[in-house]
C-alpha atoms as a PDB file:
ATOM      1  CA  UNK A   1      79.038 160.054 111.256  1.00  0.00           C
ATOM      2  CA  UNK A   2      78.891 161.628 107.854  1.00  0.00           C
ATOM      3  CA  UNK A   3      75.757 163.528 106.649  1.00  0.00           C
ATOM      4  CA  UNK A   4      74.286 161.440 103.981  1.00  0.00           C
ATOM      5  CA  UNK A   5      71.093 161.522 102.035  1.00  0.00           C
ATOM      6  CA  UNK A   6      68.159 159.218 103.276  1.00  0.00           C
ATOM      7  CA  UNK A   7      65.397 159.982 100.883  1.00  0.00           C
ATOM      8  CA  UNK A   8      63.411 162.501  99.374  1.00  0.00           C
ATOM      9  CA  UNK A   9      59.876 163.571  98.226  1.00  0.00           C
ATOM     10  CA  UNK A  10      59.058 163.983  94.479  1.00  0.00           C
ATOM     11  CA  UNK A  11      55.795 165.689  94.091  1.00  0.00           C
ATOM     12  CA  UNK A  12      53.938 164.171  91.502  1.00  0.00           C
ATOM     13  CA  UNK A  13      50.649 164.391  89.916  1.00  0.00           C
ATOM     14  CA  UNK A  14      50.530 160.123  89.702  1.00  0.00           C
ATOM     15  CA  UNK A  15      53.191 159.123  92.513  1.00  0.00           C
ATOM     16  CA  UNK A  16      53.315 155.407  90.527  1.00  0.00           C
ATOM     17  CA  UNK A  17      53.407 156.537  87.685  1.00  0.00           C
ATOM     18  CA  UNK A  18      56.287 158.807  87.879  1.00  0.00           C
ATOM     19  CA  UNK A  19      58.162 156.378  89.931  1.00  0.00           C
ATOM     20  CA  UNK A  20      57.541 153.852  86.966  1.00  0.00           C
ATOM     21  CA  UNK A  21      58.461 156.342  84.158  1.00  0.00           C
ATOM     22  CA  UNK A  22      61.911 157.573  86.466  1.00  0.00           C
ATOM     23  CA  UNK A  23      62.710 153.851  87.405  1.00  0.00           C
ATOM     24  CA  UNK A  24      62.873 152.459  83.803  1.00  0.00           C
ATOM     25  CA  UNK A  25      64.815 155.043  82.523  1.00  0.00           C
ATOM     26  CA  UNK A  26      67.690 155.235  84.986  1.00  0.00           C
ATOM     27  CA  UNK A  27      67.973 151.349  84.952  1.00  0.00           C
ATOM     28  CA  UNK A  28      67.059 151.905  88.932  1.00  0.00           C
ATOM     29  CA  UNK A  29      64.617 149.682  91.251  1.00  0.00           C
ATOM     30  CA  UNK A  30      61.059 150.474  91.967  1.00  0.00           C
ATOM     31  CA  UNK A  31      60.776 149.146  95.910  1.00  0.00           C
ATOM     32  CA  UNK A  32      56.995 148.391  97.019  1.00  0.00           C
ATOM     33  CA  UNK A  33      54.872 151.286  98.108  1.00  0.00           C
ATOM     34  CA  UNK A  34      55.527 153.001 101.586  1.00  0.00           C
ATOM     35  CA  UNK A  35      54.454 154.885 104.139  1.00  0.00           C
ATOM     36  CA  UNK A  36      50.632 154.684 105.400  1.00  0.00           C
ATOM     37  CA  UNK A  37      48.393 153.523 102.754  1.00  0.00           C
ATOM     38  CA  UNK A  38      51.365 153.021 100.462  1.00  0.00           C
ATOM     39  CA  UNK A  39      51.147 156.819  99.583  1.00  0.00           C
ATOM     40  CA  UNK A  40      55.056 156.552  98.382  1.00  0.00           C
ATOM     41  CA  UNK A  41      56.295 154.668  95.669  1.00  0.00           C
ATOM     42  CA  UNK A  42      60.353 154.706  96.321  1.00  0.00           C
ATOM     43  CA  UNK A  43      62.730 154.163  93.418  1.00  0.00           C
ATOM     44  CA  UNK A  44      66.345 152.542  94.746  1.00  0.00           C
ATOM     45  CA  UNK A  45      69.282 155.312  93.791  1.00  0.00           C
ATOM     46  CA  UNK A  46      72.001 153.969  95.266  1.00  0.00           C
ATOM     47  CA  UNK A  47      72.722 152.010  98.640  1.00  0.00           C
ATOM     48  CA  UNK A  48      71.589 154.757 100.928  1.00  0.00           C
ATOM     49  CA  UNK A  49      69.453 156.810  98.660  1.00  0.00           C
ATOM     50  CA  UNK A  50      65.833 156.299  97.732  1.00  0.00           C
ATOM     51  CA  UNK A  51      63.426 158.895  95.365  1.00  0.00           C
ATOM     52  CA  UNK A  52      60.011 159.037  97.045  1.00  0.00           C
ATOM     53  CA  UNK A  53      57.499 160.098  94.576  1.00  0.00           C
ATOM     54  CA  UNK A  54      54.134 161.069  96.408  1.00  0.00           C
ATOM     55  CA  UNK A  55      51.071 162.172  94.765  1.00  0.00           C
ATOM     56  CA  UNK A  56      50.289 165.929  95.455  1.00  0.00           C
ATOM     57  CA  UNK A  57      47.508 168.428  94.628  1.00  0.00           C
ATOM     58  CA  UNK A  58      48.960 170.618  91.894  1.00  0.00           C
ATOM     59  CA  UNK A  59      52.743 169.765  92.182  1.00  0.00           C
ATOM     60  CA  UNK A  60      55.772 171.752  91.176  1.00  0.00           C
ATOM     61  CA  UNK A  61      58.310 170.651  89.216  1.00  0.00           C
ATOM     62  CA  UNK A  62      61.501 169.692  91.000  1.00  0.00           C
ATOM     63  CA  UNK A  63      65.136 169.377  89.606  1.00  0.00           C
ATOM     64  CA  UNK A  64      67.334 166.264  90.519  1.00  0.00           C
ATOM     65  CA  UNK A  65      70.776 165.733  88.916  1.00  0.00           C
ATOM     66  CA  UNK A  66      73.020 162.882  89.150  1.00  0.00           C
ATOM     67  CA  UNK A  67      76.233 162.303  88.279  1.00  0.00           C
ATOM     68  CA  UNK A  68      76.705 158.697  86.503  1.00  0.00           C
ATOM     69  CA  UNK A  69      79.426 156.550  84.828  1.00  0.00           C
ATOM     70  CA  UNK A  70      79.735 156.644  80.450  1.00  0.00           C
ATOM     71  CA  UNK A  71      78.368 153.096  80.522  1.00  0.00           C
ATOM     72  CA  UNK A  72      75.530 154.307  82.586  1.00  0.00           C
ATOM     73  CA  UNK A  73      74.769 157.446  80.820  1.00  0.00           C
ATOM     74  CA  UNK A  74      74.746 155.569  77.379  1.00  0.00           C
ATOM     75  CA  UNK A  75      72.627 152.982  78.407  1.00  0.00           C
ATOM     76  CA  UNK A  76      69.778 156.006  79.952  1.00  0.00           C
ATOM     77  CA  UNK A  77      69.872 157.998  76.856  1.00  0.00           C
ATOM     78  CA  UNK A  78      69.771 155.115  74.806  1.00  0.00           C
ATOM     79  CA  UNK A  79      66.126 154.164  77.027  1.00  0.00           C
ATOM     80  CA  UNK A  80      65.462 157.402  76.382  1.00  0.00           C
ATOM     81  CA  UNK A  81      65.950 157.222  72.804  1.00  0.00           C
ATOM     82  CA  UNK A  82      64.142 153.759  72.334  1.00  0.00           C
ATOM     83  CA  UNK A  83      60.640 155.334  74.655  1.00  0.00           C
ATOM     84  CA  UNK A  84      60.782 158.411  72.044  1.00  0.00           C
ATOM     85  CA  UNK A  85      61.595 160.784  75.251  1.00  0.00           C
ATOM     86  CA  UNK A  86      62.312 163.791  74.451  1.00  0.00           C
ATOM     87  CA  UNK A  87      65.610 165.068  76.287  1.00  0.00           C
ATOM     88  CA  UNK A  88      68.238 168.065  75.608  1.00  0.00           C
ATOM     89  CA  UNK A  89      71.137 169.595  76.777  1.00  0.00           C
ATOM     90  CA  UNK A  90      70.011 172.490  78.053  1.00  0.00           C
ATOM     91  CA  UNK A  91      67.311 172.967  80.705  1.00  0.00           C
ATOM     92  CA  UNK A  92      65.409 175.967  78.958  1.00  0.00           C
ATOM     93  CA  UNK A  93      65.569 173.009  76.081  1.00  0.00           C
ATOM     94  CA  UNK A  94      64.836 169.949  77.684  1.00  0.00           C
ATOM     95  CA  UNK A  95      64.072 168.703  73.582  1.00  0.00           C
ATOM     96  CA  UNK A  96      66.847 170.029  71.465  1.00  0.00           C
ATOM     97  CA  UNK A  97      68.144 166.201  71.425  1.00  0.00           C
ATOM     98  CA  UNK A  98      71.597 167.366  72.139  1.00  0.00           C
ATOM     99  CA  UNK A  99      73.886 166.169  74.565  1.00  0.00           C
ATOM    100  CA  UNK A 100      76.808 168.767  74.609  1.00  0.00           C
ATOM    101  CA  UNK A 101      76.356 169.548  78.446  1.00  0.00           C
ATOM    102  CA  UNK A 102      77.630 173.141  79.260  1.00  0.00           C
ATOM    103  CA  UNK A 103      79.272 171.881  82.827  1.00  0.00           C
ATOM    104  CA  UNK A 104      80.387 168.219  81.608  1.00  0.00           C
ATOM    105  CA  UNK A 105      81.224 166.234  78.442  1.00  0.00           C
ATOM    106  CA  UNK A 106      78.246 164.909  78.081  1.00  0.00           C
ATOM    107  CA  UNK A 107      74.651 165.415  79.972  1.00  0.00           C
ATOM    108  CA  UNK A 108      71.295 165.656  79.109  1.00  0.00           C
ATOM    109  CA  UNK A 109      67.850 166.503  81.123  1.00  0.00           C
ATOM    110  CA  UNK A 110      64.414 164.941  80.469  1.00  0.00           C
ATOM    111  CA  UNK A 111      61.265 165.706  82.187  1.00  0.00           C
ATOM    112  CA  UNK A 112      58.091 164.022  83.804  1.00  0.00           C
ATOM    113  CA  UNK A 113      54.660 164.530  83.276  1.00  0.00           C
ATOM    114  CA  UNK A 114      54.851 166.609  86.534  1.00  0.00           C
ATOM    115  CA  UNK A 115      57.156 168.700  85.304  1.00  0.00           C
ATOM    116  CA  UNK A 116      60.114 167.524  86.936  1.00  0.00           C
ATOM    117  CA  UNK A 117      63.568 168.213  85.363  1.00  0.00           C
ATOM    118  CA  UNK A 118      65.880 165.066  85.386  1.00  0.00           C
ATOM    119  CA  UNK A 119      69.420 166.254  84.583  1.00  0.00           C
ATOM    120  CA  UNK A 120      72.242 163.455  84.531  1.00  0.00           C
ATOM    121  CA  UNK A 121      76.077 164.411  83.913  1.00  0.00           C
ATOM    122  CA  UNK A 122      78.969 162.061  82.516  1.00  0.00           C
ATOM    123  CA  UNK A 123      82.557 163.151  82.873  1.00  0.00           C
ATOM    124  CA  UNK A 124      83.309 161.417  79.371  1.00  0.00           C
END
């Protein structure tokens, strides 16, 4: 069997919240709470993946990257565009509304009220 990503845990300050606000601009599914007391609130990544954001005394900042398709990555910045998010190329600039990626054609990163650092790459 191959190694392959289950899940993980996104601290966050409002775990529905920051699902909600990750969910809707990835174009991904929010799944019903989890765990005991529903203390998870999983967004769908992909068939074997999930994102599950948990509410945390006085979380850190995380950074997730994902690679994605040009049709994908147009349709995220353009949710990004139409919420008024800001996003950048560069990670010490997650607002310079640029999207001239230093390791791909195109990329951007946007953060969460948490602090956590989205950063998604398209090879065109």
């Amino acid at each position: 069997m191959t190694v392959t990503l289950n899940h993980t845990i996104v601290p966050a300050t409002d775990h529905r919240e920051a699902a909600r606000f990750f969910a809707s601009v990835m174009g991904l599914e929010e799944l019903p709470p989890a765990g005991r007391n529903g203390h998870f609130a999983p967004v769908r990544v992909n068939d074997t993946l999930t994102l599950d954001f948990m509410t945390v005394p006085d979380p850190e900042g995380h950074h997730l990257a994902f690679d994605v398709d040009p049709a994908t990555f147009d349709a995220i910045l353009s949710r990004i565009r139409t919420a008024g998010i800001p996003y950048g190329s560069d990670p010490t600039q997650p607002d310079n509304g640029r999207t001239d990626h230093p390791l791909c054609p195109r990329g951007l990163f946007f953060q969460d009220t948490t602090g956590n650092l989205y950063e998604v790459m398209s090879p065109a």
